[in-house]
PDB file of N, CA and C in Angstrom:
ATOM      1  N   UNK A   1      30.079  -3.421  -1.375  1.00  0.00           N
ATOM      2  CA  UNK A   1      29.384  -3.775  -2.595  1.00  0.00           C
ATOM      3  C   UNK A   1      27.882  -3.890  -2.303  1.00  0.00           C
ATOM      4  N   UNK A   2      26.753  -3.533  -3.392  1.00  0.00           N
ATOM      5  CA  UNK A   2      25.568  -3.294  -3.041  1.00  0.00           C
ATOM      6  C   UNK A   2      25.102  -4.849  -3.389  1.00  0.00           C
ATOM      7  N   UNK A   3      23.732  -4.995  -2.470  1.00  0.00           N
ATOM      8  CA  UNK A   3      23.442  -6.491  -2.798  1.00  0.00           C
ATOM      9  C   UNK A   3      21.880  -6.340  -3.516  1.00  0.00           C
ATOM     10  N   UNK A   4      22.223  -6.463  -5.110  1.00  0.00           N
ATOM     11  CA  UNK A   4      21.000  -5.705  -5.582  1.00  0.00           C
ATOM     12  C   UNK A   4      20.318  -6.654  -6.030  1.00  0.00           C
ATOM     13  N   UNK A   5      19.978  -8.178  -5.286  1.00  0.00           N
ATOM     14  CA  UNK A   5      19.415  -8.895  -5.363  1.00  0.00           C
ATOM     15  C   UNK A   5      18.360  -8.301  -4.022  1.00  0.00           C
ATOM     16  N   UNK A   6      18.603  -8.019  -2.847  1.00  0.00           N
ATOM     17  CA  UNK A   6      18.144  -7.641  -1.448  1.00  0.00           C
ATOM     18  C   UNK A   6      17.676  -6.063  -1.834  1.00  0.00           C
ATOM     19  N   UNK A   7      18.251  -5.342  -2.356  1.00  0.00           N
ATOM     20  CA  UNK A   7      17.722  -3.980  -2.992  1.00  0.00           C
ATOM     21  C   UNK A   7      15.829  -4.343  -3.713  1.00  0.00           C
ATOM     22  N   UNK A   8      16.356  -4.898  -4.567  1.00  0.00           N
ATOM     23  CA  UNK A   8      15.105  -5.628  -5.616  1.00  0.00           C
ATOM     24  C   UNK A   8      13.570  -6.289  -4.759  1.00  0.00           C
ATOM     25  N   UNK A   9      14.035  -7.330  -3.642  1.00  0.00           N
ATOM     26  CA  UNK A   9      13.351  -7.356  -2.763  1.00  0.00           C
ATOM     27  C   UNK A   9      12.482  -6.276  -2.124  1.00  0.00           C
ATOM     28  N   UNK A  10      13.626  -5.772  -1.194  1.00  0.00           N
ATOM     29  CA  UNK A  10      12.617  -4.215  -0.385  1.00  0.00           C
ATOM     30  C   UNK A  10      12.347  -3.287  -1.705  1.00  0.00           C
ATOM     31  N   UNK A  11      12.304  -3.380  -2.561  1.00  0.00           N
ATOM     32  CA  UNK A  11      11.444  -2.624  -3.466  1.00  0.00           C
ATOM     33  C   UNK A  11      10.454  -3.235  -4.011  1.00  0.00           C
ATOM     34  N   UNK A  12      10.198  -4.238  -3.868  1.00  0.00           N
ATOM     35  CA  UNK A  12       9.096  -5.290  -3.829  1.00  0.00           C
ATOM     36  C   UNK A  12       8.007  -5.293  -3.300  1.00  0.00           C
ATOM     37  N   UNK A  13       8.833  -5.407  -2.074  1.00  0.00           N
ATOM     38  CA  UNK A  13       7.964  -5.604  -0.282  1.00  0.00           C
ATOM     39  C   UNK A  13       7.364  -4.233  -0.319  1.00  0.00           C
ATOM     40  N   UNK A  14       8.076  -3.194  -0.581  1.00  0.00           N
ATOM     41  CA  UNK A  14       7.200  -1.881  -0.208  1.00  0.00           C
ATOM     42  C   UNK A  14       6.060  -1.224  -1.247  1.00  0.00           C
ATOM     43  N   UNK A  15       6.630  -1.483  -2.773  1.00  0.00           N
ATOM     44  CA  UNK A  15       5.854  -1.578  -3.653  1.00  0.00           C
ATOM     45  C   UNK A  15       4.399  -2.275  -3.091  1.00  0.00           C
ATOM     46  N   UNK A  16       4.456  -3.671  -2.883  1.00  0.00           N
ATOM     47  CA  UNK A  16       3.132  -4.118  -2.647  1.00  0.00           C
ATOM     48  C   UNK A  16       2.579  -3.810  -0.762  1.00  0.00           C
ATOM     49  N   UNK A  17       3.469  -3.546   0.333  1.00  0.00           N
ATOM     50  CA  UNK A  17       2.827  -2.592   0.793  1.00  0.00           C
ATOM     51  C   UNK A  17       1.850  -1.430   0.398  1.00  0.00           C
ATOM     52  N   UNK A  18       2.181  -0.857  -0.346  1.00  0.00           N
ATOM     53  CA  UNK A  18       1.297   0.482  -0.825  1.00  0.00           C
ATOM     54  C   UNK A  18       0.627   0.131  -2.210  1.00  0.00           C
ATOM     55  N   UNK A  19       0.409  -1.475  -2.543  1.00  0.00           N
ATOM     56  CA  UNK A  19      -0.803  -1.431  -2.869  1.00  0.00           C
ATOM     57  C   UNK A  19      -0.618  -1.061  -4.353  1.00  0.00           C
ATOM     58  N   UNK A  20       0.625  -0.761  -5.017  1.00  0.00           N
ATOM     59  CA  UNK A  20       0.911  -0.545  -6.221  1.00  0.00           C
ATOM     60  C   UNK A  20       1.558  -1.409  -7.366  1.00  0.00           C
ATOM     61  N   UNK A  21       1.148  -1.151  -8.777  1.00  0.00           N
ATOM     62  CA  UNK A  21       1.852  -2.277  -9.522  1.00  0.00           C
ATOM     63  C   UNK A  21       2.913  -1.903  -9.815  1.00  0.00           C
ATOM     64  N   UNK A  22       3.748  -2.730 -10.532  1.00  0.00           N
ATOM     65  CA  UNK A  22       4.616  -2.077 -11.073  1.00  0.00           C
ATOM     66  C   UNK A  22       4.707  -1.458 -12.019  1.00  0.00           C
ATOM     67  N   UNK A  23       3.701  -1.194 -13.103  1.00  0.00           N
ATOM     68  CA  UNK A  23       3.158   0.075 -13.959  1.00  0.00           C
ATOM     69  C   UNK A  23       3.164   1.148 -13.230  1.00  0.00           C
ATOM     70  N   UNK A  24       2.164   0.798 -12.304  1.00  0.00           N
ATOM     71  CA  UNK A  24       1.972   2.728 -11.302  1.00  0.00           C
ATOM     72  C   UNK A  24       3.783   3.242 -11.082  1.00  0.00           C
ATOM     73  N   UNK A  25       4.552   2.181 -10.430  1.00  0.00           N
ATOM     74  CA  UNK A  25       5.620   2.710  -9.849  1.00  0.00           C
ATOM     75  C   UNK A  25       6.188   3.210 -10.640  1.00  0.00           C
ATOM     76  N   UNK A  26       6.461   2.022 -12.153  1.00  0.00           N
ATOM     77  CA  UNK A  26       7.876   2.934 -12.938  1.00  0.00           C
ATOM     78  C   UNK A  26       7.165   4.081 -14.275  1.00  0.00           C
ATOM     79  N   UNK A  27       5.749   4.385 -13.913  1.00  0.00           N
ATOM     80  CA  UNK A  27       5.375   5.180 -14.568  1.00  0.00           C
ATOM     81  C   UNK A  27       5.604   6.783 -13.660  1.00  0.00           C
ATOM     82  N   UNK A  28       5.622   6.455 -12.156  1.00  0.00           N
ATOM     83  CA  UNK A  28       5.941   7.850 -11.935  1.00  0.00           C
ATOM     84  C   UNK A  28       7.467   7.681 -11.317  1.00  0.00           C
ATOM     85  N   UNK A  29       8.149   7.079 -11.770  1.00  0.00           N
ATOM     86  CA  UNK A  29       9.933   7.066 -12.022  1.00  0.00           C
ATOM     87  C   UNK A  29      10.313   7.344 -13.217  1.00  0.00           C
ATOM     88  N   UNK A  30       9.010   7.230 -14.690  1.00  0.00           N
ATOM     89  CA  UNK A  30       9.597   7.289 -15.474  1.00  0.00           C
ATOM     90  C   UNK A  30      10.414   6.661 -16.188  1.00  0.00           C
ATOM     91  N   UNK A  31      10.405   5.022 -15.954  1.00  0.00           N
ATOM     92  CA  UNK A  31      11.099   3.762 -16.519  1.00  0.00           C
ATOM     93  C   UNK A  31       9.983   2.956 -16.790  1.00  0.00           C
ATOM     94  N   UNK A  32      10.251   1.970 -17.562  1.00  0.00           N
ATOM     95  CA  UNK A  32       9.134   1.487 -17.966  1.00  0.00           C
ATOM     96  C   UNK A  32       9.487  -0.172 -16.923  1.00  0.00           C
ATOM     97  N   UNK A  33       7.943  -0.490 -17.039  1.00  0.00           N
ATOM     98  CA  UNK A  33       7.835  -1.297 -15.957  1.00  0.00           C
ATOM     99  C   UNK A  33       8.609  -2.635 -16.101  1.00  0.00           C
ATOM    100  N   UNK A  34       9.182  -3.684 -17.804  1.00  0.00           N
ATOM    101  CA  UNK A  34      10.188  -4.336 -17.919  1.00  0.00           C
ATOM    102  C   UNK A  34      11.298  -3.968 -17.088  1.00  0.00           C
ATOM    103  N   UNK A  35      12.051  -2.634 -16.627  1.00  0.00           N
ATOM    104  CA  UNK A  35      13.152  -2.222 -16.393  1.00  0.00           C
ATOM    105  C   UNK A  35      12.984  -2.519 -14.872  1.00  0.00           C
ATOM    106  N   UNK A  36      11.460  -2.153 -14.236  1.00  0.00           N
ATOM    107  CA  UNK A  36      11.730  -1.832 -12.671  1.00  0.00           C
ATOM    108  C   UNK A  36      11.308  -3.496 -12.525  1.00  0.00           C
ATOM    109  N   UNK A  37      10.700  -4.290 -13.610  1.00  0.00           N
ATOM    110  CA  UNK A  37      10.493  -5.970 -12.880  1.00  0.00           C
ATOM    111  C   UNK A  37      12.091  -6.376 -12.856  1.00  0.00           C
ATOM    112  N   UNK A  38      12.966  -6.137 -13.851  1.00  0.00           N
ATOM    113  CA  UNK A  38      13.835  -6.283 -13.876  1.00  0.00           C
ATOM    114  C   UNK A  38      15.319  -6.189 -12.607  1.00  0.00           C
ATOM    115  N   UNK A  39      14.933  -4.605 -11.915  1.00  0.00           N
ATOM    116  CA  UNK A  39      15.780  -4.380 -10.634  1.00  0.00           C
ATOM    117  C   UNK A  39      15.253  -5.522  -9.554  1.00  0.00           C
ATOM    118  N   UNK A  40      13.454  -5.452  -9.932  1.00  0.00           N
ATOM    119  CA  UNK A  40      12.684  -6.127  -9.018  1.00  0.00           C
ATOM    120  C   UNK A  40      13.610  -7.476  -8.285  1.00  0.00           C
ATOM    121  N   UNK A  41      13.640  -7.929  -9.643  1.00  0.00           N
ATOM    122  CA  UNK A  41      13.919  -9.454  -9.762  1.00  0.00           C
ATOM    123  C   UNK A  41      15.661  -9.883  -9.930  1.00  0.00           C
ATOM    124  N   UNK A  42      16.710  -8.645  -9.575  1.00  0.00           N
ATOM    125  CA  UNK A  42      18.294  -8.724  -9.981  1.00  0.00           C
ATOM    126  C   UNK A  42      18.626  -9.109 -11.386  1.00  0.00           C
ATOM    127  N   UNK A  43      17.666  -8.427 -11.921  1.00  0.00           N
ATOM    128  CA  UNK A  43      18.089  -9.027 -13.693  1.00  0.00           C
ATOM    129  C   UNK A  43      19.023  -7.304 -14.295  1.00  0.00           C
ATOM    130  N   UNK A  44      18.462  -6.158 -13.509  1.00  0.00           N
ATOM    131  CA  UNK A  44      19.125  -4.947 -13.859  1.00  0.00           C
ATOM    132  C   UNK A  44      19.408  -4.367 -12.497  1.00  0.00           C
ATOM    133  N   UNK A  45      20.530  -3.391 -12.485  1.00  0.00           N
ATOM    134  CA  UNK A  45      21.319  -2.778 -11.680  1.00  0.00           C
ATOM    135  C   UNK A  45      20.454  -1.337 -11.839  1.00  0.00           C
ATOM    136  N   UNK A  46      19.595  -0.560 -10.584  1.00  0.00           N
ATOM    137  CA  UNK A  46      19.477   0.538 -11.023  1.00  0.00           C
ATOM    138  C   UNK A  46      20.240   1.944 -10.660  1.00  0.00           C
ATOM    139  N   UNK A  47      20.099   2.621 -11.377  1.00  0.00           N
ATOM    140  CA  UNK A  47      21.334   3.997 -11.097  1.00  0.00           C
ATOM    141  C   UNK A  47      20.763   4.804  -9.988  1.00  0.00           C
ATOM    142  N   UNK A  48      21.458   5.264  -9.452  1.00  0.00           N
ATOM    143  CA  UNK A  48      21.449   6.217  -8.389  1.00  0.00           C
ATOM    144  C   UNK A  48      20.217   6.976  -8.466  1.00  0.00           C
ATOM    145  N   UNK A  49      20.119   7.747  -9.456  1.00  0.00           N
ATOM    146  CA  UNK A  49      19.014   8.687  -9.606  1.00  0.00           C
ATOM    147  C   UNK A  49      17.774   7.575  -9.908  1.00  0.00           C
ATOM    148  N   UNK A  50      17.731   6.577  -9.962  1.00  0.00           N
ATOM    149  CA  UNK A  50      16.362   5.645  -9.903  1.00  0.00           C
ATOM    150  C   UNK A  50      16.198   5.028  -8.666  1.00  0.00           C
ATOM    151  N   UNK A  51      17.551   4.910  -7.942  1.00  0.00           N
ATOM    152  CA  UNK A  51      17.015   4.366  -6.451  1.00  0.00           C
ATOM    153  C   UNK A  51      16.575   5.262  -5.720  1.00  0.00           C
ATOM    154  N   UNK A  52      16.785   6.643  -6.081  1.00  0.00           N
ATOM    155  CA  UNK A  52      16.517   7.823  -5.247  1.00  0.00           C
ATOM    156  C   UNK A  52      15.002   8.387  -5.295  1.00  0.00           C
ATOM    157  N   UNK A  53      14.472   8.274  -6.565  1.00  0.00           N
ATOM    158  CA  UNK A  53      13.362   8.227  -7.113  1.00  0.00           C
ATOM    159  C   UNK A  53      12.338   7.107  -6.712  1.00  0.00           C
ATOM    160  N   UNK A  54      12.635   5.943  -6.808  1.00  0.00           N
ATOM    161  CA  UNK A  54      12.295   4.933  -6.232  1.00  0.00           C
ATOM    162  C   UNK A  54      11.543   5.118  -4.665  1.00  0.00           C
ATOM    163  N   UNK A  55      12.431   5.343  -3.647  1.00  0.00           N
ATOM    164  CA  UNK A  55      12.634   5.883  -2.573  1.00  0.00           C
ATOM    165  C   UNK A  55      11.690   6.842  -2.190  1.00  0.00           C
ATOM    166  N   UNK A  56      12.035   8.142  -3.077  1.00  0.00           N
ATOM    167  CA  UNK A  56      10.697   9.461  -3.136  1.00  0.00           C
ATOM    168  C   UNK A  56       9.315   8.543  -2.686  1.00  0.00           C
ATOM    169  N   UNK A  57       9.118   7.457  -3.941  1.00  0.00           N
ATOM    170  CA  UNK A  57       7.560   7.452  -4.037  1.00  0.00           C
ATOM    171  C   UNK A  57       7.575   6.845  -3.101  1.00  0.00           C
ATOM    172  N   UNK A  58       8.304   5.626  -3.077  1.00  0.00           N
ATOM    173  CA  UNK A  58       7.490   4.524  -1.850  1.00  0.00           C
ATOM    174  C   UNK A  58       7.913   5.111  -0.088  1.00  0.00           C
ATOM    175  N   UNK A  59       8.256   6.524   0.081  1.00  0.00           N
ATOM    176  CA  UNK A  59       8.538   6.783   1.371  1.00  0.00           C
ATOM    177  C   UNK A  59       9.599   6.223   2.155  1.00  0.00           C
ATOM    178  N   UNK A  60      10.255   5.895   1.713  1.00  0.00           N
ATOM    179  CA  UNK A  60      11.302   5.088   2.317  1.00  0.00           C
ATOM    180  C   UNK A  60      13.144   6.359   2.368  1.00  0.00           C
ATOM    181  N   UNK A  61      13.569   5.882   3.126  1.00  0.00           N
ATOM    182  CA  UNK A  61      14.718   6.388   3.148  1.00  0.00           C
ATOM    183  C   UNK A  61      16.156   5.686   1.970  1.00  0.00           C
ATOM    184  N   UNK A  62      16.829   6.406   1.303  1.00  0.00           N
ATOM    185  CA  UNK A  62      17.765   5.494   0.248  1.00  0.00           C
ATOM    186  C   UNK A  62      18.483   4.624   1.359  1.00  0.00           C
ATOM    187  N   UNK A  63      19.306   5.105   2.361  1.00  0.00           N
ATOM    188  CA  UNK A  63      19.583   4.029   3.265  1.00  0.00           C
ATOM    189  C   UNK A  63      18.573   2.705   3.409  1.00  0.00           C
ATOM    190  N   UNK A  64      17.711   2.369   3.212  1.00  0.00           N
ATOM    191  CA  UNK A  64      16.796   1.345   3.536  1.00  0.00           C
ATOM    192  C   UNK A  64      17.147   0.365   2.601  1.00  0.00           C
ATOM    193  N   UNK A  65      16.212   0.981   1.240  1.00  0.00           N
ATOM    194  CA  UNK A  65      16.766   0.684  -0.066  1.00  0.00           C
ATOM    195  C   UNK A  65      18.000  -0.168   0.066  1.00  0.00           C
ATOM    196  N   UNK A  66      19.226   0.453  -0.051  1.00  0.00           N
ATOM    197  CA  UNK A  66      20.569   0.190  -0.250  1.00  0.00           C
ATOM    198  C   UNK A  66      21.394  -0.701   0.578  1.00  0.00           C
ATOM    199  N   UNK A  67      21.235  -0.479   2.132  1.00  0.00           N
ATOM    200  CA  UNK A  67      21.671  -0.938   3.116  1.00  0.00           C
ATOM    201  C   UNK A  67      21.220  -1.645   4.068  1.00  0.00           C
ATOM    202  N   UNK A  68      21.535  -2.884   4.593  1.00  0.00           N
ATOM    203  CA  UNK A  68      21.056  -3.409   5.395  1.00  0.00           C
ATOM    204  C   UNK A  68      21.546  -4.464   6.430  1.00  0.00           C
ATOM    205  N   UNK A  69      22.801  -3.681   6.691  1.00  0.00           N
ATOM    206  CA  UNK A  69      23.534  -4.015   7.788  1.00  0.00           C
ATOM    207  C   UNK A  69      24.233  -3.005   8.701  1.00  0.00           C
ATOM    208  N   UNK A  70      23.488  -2.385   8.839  1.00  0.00           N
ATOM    209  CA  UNK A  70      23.771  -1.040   9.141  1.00  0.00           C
ATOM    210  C   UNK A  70      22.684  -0.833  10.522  1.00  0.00           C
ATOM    211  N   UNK A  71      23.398  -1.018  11.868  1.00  0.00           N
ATOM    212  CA  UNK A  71      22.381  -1.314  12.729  1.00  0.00           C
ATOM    213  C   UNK A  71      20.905   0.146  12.755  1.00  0.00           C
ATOM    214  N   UNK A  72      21.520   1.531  12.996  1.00  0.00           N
ATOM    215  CA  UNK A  72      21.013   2.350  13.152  1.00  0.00           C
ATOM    216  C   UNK A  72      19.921   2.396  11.851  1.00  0.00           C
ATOM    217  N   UNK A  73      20.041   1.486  10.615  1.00  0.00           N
ATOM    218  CA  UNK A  73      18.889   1.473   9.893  1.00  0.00           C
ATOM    219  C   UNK A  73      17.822   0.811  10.142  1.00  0.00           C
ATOM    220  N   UNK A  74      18.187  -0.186  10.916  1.00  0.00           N
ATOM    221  CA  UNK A  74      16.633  -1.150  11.295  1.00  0.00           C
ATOM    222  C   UNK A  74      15.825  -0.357  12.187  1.00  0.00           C
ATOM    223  N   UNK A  75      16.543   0.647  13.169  1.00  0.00           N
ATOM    224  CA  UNK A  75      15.343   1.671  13.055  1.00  0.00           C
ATOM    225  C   UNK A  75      14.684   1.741  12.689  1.00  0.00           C
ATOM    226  N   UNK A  76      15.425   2.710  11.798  1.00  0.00           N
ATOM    227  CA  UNK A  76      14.741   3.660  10.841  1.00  0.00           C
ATOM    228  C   UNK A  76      13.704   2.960   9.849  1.00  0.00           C
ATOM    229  N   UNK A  77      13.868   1.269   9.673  1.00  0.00           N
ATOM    230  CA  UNK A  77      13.618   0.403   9.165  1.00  0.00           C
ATOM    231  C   UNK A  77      11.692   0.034   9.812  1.00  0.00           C
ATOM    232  N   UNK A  78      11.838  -0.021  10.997  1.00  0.00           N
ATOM    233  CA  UNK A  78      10.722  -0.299  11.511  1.00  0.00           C
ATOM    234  C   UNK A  78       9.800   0.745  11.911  1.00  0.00           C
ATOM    235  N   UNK A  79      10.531   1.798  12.136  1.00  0.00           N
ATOM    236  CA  UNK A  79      10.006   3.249  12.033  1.00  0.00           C
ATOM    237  C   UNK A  79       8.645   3.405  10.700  1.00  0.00           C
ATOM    238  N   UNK A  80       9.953   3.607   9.706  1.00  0.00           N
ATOM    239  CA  UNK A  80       9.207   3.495   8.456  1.00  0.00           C
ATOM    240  C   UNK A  80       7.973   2.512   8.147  1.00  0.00           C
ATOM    241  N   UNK A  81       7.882   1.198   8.530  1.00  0.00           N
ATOM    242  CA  UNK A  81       7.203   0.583   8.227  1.00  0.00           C
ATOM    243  C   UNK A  81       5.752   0.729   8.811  1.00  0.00           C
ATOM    244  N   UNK A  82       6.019   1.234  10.453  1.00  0.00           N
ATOM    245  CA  UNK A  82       5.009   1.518  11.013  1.00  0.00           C
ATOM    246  C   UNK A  82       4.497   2.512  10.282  1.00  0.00           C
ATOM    247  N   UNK A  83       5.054   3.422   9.970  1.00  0.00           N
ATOM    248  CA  UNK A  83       4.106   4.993   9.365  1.00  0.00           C
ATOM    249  C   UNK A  83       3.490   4.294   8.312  1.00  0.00           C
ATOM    250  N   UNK A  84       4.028   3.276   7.426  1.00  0.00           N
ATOM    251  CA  UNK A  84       3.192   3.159   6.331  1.00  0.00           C
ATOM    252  C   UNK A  84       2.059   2.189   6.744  1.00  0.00           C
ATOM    253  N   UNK A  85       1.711   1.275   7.556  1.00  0.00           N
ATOM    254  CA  UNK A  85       0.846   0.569   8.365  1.00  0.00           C
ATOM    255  C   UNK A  85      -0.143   1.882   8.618  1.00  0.00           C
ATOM    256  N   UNK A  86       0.337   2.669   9.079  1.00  0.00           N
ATOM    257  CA  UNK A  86      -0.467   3.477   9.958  1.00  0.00           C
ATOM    258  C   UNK A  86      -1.157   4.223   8.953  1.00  0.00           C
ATOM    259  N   UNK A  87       0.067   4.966   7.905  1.00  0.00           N
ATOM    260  CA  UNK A  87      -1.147   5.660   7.118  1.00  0.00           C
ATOM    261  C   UNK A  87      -2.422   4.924   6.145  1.00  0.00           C
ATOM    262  N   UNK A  88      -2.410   3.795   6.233  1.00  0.00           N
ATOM    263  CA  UNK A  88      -2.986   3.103   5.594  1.00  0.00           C
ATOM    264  C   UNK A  88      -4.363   2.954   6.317  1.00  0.00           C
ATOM    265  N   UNK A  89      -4.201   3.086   7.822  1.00  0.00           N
ATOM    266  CA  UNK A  89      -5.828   2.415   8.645  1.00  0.00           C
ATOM    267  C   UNK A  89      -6.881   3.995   8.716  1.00  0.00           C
ATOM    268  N   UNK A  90      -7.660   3.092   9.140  1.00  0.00           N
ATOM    269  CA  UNK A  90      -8.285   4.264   9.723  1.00  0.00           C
ATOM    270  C   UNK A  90      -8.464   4.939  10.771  1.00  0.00           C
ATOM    271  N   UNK A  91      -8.761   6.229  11.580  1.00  0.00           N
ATOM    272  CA  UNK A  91      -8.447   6.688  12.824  1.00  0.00           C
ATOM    273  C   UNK A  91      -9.058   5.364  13.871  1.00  0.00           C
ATOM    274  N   UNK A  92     -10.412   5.028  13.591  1.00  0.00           N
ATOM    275  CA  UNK A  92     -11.029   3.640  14.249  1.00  0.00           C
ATOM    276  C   UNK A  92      -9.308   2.853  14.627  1.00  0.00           C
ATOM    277  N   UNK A  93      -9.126   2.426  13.196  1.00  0.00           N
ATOM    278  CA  UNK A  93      -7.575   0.748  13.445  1.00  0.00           C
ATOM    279  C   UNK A  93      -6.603   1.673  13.677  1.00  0.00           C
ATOM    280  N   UNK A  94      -6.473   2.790  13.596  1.00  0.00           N
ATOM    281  CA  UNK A  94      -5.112   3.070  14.378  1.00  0.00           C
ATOM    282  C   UNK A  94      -5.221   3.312  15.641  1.00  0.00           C
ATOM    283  N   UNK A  95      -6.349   3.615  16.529  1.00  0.00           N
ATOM    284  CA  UNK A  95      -6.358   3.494  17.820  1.00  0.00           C
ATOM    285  C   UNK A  95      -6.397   1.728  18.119  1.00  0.00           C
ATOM    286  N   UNK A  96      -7.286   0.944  17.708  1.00  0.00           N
ATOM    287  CA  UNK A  96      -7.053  -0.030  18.121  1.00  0.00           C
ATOM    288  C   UNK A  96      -5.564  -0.693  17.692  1.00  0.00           C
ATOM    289  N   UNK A  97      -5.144  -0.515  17.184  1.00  0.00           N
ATOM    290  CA  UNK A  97      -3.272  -0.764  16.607  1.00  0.00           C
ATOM    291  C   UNK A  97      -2.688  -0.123  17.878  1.00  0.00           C
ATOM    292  N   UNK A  98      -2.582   0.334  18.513  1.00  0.00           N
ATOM    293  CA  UNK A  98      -1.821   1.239  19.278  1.00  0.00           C
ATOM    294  C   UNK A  98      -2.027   0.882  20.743  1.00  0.00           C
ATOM    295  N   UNK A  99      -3.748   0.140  21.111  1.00  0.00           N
ATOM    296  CA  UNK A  99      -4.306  -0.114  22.086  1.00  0.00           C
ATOM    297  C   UNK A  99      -3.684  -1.752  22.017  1.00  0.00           C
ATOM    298  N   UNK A 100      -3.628  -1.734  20.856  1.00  0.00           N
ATOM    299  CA  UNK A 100      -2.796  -3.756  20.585  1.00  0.00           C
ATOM    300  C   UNK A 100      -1.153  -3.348  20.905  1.00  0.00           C
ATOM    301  N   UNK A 101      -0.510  -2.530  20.559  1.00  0.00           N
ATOM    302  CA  UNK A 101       0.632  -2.512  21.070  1.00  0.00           C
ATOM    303  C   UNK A 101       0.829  -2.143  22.454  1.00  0.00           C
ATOM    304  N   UNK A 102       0.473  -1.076  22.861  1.00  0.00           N
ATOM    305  CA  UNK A 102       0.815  -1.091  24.068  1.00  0.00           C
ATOM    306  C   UNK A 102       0.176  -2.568  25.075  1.00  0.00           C
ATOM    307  N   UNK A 103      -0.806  -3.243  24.694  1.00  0.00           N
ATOM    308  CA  UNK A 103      -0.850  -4.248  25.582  1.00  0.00           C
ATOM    309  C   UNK A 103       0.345  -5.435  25.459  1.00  0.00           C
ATOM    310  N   UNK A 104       0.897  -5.980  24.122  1.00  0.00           N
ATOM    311  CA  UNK A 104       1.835  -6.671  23.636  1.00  0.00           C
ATOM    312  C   UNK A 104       3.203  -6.279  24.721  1.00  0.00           C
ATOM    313  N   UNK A 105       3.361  -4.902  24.444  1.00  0.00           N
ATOM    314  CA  UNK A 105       4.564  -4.187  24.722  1.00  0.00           C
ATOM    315  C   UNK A 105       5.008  -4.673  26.458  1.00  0.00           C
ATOM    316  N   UNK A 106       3.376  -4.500  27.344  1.00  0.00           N
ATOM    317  CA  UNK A 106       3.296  -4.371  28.909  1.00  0.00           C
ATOM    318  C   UNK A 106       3.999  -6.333  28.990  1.00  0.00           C
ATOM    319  N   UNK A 107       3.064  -6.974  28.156  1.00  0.00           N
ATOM    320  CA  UNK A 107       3.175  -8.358  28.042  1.00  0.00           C
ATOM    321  C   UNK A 107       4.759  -8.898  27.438  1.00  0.00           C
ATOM    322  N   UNK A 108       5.894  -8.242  26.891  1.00  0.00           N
ATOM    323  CA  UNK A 108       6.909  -8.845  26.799  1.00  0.00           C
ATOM    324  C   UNK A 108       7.622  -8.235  27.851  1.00  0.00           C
ATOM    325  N   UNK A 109       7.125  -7.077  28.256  1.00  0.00           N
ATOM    326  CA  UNK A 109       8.437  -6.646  29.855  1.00  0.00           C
ATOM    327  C   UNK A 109       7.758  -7.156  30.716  1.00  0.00           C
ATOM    328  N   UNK A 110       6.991  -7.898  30.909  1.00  0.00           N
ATOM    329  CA  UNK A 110       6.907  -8.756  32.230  1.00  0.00           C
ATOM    330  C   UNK A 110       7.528  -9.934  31.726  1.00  0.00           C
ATOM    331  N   UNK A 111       7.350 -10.706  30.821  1.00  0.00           N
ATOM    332  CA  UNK A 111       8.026 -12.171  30.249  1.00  0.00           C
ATOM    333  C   UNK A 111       9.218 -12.082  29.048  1.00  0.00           C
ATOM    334  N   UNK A 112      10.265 -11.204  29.673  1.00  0.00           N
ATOM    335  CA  UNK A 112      11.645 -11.089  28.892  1.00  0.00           C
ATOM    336  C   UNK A 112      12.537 -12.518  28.342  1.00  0.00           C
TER     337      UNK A 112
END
C-alpha cells in the first residue's frame, strides 16, 4: 500500500529544492495548484500519470516518489539529491563541494 502522506512530503522537499511554487509545478503538470497542495498535504491521492509527471519535472525517479523502503532506492535517493545540489552551484561551489567532501569522506574512514 502506497503511503501518500510520505509521497506528498518528497514532493514537497523537492519542489522547494528547485526553488518552485506550487503554481509553477502544477501549471506544467497541468493540475491546478489546490489539487497538487492537496497531494502535497494527503488531502488527495494522485494518479499514476500525475506522479509520473510530477517526477518528469522535479528530476526524480517514480521509485523515489512512491517508495521508500526499498534499500537499492536510497541510492538512487542520494544520488539524485546530489545532482540537484550540484546543478544548482556554480563551477566555483561545486569544486569547493567536492574539495568539502572528499576531506569529510578521508575524515570518517579514519574515525569509523
Amino acid at each position: 500500500m502506497l503511503d501518500y502522506s510520505s509521497i506528498g512530503k518528497r514532493i514537497k522537499r523537492l519542489r522547494l529544492q528547485k526553488h518552485m511554487t506550487q503554481e509553477a509545478l502544477s501549471e506544467k503538470i497541468d493540475i491546478s495548484a489546490k489539487h497538487l497542495s492537496n497531494i502535497e498535504n494527503n488531502n488527495a491521492h494522485p494518479s499514476i500519470e500525475t506522479l509520473v509527471d510530477i517526477a518528469n519535472i522535479l528530476e526524480c525517479s517514480l521509485d523515489y516518489l512512491v517508495l521508500e523502503n526499498i534499500v537499492e532506492t536510497q541510492e538512487t535517493n542520494y544520488n539524485q539529491e546530489f545532482i540537484n545540489i550540484m546543478k544548482s552551484c556554480t563551477t566555483h561551489e561545486k569544486r569547493i563541494l567536492i574539495e568539502i567532501l572528499y576531506a569529510v569522506r578521508k575524515i570518517l574512514k579514519e574515525n569509523p
